[in-house]
Protein backbone atom coordinates (compact mmCIF):
# COMPACT_ATOMS: atom_id res chain seq x y z
CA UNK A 1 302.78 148.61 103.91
CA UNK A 2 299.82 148.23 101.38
CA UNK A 3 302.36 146.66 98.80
CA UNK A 4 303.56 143.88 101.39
CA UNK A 5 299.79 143.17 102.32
CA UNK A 6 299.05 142.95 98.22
CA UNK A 7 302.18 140.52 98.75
CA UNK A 8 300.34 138.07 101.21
CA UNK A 9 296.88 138.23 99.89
CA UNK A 10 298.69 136.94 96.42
CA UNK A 11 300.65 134.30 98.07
CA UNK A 12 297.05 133.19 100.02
CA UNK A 13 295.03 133.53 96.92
CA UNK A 14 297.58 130.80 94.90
CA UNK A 15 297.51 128.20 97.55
CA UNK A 16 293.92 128.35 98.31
CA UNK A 17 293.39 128.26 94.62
CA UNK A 18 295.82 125.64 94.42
CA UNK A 19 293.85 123.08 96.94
CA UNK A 20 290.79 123.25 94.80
CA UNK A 21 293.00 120.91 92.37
CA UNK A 22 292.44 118.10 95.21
CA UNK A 23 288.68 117.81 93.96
CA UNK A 24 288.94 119.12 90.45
CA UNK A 25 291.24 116.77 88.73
CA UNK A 26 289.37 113.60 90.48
CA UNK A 27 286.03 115.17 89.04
CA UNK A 28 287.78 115.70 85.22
CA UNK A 29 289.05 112.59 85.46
CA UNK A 30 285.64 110.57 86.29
CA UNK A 31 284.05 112.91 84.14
CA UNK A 32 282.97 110.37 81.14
CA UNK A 33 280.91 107.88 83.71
CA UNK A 34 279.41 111.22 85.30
CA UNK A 35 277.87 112.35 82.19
CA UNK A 36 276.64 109.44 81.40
CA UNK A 37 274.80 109.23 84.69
CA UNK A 38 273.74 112.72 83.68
CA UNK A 39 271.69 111.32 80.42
CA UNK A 40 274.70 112.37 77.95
CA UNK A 41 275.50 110.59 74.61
CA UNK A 42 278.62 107.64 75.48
CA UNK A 43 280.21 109.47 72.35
CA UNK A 44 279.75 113.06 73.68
CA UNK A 45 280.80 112.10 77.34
CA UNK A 46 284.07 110.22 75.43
CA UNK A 47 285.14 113.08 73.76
CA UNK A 48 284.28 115.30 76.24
CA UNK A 49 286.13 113.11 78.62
CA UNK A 50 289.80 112.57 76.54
CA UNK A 51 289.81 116.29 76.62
CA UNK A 52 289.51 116.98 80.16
CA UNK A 53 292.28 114.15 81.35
CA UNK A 54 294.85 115.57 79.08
CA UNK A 55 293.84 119.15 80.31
CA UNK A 56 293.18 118.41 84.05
CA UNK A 57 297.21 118.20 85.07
CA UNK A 58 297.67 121.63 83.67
CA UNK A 59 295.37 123.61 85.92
CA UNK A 60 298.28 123.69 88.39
CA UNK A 61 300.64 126.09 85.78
CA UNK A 62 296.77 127.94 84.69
CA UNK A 63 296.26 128.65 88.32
CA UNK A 64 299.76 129.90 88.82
CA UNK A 65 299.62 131.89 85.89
CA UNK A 66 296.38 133.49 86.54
CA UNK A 67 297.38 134.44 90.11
CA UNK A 68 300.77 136.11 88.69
CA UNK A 69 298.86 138.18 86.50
CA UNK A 70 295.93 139.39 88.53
CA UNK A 71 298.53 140.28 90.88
CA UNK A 72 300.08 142.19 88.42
CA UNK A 73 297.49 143.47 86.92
CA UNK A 74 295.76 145.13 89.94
CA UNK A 75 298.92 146.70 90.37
CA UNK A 76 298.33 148.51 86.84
CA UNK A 77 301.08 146.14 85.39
CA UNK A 78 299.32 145.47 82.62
CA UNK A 79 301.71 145.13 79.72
CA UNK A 80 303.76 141.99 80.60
CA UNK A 81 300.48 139.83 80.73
CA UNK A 82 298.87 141.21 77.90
CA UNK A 83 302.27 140.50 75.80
CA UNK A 84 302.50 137.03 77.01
CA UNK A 85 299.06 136.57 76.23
CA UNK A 86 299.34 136.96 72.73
CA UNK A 87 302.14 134.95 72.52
CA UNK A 88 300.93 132.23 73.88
CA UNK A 89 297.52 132.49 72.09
CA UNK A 90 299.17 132.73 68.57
CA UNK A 91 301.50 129.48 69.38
CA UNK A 92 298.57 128.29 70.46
CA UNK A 93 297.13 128.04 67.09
CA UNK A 94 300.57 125.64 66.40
CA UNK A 95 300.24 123.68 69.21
CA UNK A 96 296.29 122.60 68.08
CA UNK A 97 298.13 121.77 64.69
CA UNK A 98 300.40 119.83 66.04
CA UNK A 99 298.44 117.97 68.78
CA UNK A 100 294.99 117.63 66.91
CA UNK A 101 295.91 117.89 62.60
CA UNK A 102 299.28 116.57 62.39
CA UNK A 103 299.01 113.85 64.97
CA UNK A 104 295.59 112.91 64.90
CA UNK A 105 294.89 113.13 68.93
CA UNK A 106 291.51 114.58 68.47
CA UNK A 107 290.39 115.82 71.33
CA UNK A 108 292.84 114.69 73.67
CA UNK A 109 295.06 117.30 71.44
CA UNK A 110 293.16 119.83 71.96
CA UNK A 111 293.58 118.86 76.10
CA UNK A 112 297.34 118.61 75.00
CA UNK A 113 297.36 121.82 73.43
CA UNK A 114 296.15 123.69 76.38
CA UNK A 115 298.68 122.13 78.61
CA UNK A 116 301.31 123.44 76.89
CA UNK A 117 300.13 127.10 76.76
CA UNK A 118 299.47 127.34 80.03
CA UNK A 119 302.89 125.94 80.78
CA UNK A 120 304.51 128.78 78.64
CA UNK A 121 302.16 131.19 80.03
CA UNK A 122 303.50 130.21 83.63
CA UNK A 123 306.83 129.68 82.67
CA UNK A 124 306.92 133.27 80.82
CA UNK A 125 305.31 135.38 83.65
CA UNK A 126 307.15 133.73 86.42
CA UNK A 127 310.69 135.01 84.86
CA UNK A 128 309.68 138.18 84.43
CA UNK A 129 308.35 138.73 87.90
CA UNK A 130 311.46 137.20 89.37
CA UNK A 131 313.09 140.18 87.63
CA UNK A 132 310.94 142.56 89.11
CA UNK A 133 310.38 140.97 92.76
CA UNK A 134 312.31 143.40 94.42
CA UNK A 135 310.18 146.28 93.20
CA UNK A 136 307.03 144.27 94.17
CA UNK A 137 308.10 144.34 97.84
CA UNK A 138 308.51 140.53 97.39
CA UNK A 139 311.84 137.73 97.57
CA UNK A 140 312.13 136.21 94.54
CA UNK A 141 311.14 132.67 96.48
CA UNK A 142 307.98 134.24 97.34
CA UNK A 143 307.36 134.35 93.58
CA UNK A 144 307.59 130.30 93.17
CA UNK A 145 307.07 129.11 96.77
CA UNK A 146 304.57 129.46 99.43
CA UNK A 147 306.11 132.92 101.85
CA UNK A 148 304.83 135.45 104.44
CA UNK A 149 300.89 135.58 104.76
CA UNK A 150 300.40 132.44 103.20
CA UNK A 151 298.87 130.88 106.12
CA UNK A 152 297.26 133.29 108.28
CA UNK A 153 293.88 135.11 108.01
CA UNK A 154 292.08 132.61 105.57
CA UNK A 155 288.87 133.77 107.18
CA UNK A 156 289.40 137.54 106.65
CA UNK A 157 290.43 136.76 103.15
CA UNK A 158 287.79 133.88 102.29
CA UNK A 159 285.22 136.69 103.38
CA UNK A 160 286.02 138.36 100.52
CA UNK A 161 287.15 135.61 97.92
CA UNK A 162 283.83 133.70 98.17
CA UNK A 163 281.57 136.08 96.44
CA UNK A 164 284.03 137.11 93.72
CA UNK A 165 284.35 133.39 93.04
CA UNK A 166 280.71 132.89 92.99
CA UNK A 167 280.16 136.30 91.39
CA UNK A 168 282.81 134.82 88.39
CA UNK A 169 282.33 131.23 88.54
CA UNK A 170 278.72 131.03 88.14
CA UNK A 171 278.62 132.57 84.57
CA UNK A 172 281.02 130.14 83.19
CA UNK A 173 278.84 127.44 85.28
CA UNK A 174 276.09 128.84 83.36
CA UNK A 175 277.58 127.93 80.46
CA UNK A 176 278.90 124.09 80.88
CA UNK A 177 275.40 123.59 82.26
CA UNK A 178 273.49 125.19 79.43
CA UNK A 179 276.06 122.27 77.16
CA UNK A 180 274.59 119.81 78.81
CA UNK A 181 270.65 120.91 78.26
CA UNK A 182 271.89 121.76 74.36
CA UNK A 183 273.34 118.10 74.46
CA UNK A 184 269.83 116.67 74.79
CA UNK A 185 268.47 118.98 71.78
CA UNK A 186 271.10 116.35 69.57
CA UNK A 187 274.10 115.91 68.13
CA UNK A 188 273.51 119.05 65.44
CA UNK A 189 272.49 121.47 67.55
CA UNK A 190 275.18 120.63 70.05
CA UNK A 191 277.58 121.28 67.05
CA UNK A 192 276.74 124.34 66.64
CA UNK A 193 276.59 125.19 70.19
CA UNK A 194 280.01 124.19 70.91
CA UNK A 195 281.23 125.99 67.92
CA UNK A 196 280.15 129.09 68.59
CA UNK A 197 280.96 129.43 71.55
CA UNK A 198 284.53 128.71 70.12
CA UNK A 199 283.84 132.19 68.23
CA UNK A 200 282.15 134.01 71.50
CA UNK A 201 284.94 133.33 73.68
CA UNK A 202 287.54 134.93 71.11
CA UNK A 203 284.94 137.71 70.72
CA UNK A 204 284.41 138.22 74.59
CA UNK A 205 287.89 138.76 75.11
CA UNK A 206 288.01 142.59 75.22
CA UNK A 207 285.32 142.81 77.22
CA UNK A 208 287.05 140.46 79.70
CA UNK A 209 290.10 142.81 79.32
CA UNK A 210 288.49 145.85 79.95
CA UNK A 211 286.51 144.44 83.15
CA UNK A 212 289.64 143.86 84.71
CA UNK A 213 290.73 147.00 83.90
CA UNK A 214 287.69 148.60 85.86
CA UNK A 215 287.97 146.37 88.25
CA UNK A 216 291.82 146.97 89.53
CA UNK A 217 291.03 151.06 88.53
CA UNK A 218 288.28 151.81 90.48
CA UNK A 219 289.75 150.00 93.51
CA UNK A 220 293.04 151.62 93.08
CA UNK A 221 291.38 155.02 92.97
CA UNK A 222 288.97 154.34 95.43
CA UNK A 223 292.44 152.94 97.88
CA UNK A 224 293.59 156.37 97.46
CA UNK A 225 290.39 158.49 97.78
CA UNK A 226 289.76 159.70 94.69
CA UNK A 227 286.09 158.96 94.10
CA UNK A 228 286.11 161.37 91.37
CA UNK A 229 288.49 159.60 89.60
CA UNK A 230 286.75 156.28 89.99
CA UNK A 231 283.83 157.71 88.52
CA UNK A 232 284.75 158.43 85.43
CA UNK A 233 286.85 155.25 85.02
CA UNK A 234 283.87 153.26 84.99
CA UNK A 235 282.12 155.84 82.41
CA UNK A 236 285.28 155.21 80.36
CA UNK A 237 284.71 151.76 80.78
CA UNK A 238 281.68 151.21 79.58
CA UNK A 239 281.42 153.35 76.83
CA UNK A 240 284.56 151.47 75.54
CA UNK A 241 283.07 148.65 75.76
CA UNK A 242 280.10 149.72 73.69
CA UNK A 243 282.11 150.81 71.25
CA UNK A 244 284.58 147.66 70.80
CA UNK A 245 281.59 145.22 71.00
CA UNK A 246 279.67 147.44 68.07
CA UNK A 247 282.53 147.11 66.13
CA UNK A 248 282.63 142.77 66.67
CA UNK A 249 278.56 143.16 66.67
CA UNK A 250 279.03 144.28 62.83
CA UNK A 251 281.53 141.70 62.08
CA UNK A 252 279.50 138.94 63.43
CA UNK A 253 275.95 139.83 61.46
CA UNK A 254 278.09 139.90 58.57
CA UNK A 255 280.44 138.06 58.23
CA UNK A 256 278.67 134.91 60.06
CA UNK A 257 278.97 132.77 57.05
CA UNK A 258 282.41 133.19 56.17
CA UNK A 259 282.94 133.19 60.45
CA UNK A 260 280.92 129.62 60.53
CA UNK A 261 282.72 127.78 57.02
CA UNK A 262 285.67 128.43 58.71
CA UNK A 263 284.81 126.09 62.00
CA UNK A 264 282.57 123.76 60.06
CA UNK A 265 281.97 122.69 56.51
CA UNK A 266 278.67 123.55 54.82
CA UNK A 267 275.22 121.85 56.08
CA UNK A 268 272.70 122.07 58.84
CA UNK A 269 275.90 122.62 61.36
CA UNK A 270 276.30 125.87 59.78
CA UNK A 271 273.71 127.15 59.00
CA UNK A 272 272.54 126.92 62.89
CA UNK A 273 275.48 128.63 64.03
CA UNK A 274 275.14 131.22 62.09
CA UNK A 275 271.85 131.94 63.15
CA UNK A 276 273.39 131.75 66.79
CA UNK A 277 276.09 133.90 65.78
CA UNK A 278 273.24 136.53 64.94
CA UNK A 279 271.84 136.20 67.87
CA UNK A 280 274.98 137.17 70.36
CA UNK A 281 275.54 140.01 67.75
CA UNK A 282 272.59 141.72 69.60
CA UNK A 283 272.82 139.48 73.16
CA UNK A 284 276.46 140.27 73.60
CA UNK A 285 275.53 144.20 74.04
CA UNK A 286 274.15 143.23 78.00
CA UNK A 287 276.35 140.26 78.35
CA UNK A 288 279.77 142.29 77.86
CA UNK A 289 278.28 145.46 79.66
CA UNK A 290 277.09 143.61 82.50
CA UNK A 291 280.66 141.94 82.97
CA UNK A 292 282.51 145.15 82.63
CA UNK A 293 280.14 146.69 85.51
CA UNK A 294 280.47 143.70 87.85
CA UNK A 295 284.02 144.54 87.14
CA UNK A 296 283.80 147.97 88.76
CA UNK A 297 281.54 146.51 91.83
CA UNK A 298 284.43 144.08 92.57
CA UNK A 299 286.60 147.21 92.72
CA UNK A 300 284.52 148.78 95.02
CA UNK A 301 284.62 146.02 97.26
CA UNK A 302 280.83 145.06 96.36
CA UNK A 303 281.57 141.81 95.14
CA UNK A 304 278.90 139.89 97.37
CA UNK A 305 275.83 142.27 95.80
CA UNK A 306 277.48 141.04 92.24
CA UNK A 307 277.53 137.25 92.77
CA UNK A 308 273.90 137.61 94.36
CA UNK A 309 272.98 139.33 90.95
CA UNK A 310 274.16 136.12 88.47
CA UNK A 311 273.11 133.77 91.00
CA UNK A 312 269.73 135.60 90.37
CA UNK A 313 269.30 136.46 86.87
CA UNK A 314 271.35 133.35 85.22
CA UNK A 315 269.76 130.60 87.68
CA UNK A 316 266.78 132.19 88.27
CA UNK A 317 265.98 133.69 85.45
CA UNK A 318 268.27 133.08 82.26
CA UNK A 319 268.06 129.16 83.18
CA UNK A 320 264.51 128.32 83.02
CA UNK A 321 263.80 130.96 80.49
CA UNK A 322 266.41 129.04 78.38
CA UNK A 323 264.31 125.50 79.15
CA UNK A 324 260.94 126.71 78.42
CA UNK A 325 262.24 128.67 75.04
CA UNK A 326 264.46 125.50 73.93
CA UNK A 327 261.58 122.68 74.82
CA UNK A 328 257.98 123.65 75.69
CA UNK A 329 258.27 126.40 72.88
CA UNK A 330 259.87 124.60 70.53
CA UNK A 331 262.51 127.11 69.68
CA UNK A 332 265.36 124.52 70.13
CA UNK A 333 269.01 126.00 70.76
CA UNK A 334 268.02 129.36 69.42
CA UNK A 335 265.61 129.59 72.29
CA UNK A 336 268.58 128.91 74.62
CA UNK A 337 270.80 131.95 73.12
CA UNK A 338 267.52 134.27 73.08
CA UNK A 339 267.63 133.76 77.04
CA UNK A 340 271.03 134.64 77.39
CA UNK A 341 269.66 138.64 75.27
CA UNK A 342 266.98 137.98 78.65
CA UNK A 343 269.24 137.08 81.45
CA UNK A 344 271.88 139.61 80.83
CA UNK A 345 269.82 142.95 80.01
CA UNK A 346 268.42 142.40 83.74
CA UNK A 347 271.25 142.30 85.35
CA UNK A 348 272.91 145.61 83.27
CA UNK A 349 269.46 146.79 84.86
CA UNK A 350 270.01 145.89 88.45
CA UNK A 351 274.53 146.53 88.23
CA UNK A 352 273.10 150.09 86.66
CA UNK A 353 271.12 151.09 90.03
CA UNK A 354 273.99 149.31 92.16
CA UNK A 355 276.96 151.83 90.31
CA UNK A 356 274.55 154.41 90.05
CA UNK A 357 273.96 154.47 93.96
CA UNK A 358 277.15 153.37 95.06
CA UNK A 359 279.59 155.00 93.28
CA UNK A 360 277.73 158.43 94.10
CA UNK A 361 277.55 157.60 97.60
CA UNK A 362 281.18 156.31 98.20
CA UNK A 363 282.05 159.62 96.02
CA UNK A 364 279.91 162.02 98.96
CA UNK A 365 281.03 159.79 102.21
CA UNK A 366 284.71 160.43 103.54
CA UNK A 367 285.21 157.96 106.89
CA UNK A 368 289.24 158.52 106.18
CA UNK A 369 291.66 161.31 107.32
CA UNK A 370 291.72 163.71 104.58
CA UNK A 371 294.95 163.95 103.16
CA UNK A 372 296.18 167.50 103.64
CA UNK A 373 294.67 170.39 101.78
CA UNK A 374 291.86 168.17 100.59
CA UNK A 375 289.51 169.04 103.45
CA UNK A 376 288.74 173.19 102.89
CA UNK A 377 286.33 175.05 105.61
CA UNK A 378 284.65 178.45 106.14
CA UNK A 379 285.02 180.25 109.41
CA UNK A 380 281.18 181.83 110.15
CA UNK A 381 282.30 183.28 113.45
CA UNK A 382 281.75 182.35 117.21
CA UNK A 383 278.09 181.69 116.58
CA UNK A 384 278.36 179.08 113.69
CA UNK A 385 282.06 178.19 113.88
CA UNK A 386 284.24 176.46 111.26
CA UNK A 387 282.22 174.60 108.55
CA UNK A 388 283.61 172.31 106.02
CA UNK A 389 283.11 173.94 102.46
CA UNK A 390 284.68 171.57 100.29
CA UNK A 391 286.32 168.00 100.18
CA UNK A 392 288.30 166.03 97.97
CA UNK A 393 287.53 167.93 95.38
CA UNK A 394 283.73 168.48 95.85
CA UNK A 395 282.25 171.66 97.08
CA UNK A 396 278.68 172.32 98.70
CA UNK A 397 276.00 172.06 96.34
CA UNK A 398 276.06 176.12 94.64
CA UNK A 399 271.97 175.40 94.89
CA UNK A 400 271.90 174.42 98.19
CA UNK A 401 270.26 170.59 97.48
CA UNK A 402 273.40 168.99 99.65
CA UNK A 403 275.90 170.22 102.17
CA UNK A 404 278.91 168.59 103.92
CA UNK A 405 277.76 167.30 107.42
CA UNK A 406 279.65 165.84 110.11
CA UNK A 407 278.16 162.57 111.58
CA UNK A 408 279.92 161.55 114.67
CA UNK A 409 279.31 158.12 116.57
CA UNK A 410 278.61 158.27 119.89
CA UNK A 411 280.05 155.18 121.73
CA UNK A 412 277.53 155.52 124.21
CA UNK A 413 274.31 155.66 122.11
CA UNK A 414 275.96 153.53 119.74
CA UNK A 415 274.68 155.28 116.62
CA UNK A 416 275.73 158.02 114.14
CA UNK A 417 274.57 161.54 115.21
CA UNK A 418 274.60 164.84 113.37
CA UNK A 419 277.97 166.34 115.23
CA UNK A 420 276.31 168.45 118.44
CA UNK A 421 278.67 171.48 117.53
CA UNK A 422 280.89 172.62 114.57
CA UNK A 423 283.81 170.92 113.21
CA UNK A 424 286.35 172.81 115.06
CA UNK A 425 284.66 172.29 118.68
CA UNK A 426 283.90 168.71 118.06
CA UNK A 427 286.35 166.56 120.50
CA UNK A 428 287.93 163.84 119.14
CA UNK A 429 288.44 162.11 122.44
CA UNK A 430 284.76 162.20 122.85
CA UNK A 431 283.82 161.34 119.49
CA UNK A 432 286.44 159.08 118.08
CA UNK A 433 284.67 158.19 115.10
CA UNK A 434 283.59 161.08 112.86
CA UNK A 435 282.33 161.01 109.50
CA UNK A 436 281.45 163.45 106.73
CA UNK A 437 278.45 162.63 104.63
CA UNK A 438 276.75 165.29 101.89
CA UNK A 439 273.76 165.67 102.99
CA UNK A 440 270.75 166.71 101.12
CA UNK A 441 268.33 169.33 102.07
CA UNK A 442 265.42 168.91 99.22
CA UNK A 443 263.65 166.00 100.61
CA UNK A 444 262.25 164.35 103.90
CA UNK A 445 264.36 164.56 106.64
CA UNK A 446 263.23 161.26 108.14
CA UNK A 447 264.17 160.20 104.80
CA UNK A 448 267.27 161.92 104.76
CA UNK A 449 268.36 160.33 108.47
CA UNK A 450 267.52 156.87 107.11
CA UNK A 451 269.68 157.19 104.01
CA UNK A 452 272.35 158.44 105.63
CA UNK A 453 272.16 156.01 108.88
CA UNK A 454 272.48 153.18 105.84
CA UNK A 455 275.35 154.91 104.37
CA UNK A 456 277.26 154.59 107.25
CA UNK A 457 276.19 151.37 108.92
CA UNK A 458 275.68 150.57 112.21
CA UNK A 459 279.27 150.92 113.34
CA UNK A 460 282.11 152.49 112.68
CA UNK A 461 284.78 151.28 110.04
CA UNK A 462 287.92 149.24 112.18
CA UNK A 463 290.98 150.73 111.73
């Protein structure tokens, strides 16, 4: 059942995904008069704009591709996409020769280049999940064509799409638009802008990879209520993540130069990127931890609290922090890469109170049947009655700071209610909806209720 409703959401995801091409390509292909209009060098809008016609066709096999492998991927299928991956990235390297060295397309090779690895990339993942359809609960035309789900419950799914795509999108929107303020700094700084982000986006790739990961772990473990689990999967996470981006930290302070005459030849060019290069050696700590814990927030279903976070800290913050740095203060491009150090260390600061709340909450609230012999009670007699001693794992507080209580909702009242009686004289045909919540007994209980009333919302979860 759950792998044939994985089934439809992919099959709605693609051809939602697939519209937005209706508006992108006309927008790619206009997009030399639009910067213009935007105050943008002819030259830089020229380039920029030979690039994105050559590219813009493409995004058809890119979407495709992407929706294959998320789909695998939060299915723990993680091999196959990581293997095509980096095949496709090292003949990627042959295809830029080819397009932009050997035949001299410039940047329309570069556009070129990209159309043909995300092409192969399609191509590549598509055969292999034909292969495997059948274990995917899926026809094999469901795997090229539009099949069951397609069509039905865009609103239920939208509900959820929305803020993951504004939770995503608006970071790499962050970017483009921070291009275009670094575009009126000149033609140098711009340079060395474009270049290193060339270097960041190699370097950001394991934290992208790992993000994922927390993202399709948590959920999964969260599916099958293990909150335990989930907990420690987004510890493992993130102290991964430290670790890889220490190890990219120290090759980027120093090896910068070498990093930088390797893009661009020696001169002003270079020198400024390295000093940008510098600069995300110490800003990319935040920046990849905040993307692996928005990772684990999407897996918890939080996306919506995550999208309202970047919309917050890299438009409201990281944005005109980057202005005033790169302008009134004088510090040019440099100022706009300090504000990303800004930006990003808030919002580790807010995700860190989300994950720190959230996943111990959802780990202490059970609003599922149990599966059997994870729900444990003690039997106090005819005066107390049965009492639930220990749940999915987690037993009563030894030191008495939290206990498991049963909330029921009274359809009546409409609101959650400590259960009147004990677990095993509470009736179900009275109280439908039951709940058990850990409840703590070392602070205010008007405290306490409020917490708890929040916890569960104002009604119960639909079945």
């Amino acid at each position: 059942m759950r792998q044939s409703a994985a089934c439809e959401h992919f099959q709605r995801g693609r051809f939602i995904a697939m519209l937005q091409l209706l508006w992108i390509i006309p927008v790619l292909f206009c997009s030399e008069s639009i910067l213009i209009r935007l105050g943008q060098s002819p030259d830089v809008a020229s380039l920029a704009a030979a690039y994105n016609r050559t590219t813009a066709p493409a995004l058809f096999f890119y979407f495709q591709y992407q929706a294959l492998a998320k789909f695998l991927q939060n299915q723990c299928i993680t091999i196959p996409p990581l293997v095509i991956n980096v095949m496709t990235s090292i003949l990627h390297v042959a295809w830029c020769s080819l397009f932009v060295a050997k035949l001299q397309l410039g940047n329309a090779g570069a556009g070129y280049a990209n159309a043909v690895t995300w092409t192969c990339q399609w191509i590549l993942i598509a055969l292999y999940c034909l292969r495997i359809a059948p274990k995917l609960s899926m026809s094999r035309r469901d795997v090229m064509l539009p099949g069951k789900g397609t069509f039905e419950k865009w609103g239920a799914y939208l509900k959820v799409a929305i803020p993951c795509v504004l939770q995503m999108s608006s970071e790499w929107w962050f970017w483009e638009i921070c291009a275009l303020i670094v575009g009126f700094l000149g033609t140098i700084p711009l340079a060395a802008h474009v270049a290193a982000n060339q270097i960041i986006a190699l370097c950001f790739m394991p934290a992208l990879g790992i993000a994922t990961a927390a993202s399709a772990l948590v959920g999964n473990m969260l599916g099958a209520n293990r909150p335990r689990e989930a907990k420690q999967y987004v510890k493992v996470c993130l102290v991964m993540n430290f670790f890889v981006w220490l190890s990219i930290a120290a090759v980027l302070s120093f090896g910068r130069q070498h990093i930088a005459n390797v893009y661009v030849k020696p001169g002003e060019v270079s020198t400024l990127m390295q000093s940008l290069l510098l600069i995300f050696a110490f800003a990319g700590f935040p920046d990849t931890t905040q993307h692996v814990m928005s990772g684990a927030l999407r897996g918890m279903g939080m996306a919506t609290a995550g999208s309202v976070v970047y919309l917050l800290s890299y438009y409201g913050l990281m944005l005109p922090a980057g202005y005033a740095l790169a302008f009134p203060f004088g510090l040019g491009v440099r100022g706009v890469w300090y504000a990303f150090g800004i930006g990003t260390s808030v919002a580790v600061g807010v995700f860190s109170v989300f994950l720190a709340t959230l996943v111990s909450e959802k780990s202490l609230l059970v609003r599922t049947a149990p599966q059997e012999g994870s729900l444990e009670y003690d039997d106090y007699g005819p005066g107390f009655g049965v009492v639930a001693s220990r749940i999915l794992g987690e037993d009563n507080a030894a030191d008495g700071s939290w206990f498991w209580a049963l909330y029921a909702y009274g359809s009546f009242t409409q609101e959650w209610l400590r259960s009147p009686s004990s677990a095993d004289t509470t009736d179900l045909d009275t109280f439908p909806h039951i709940a058990w919540v850990a409840c703590r007994t070392a602070v205010d209980p008007r405290e306490e209720t409020e917490r708890v009333t929040r916890l569960l919302g104002s009604k119960p979860l639909k079945s």
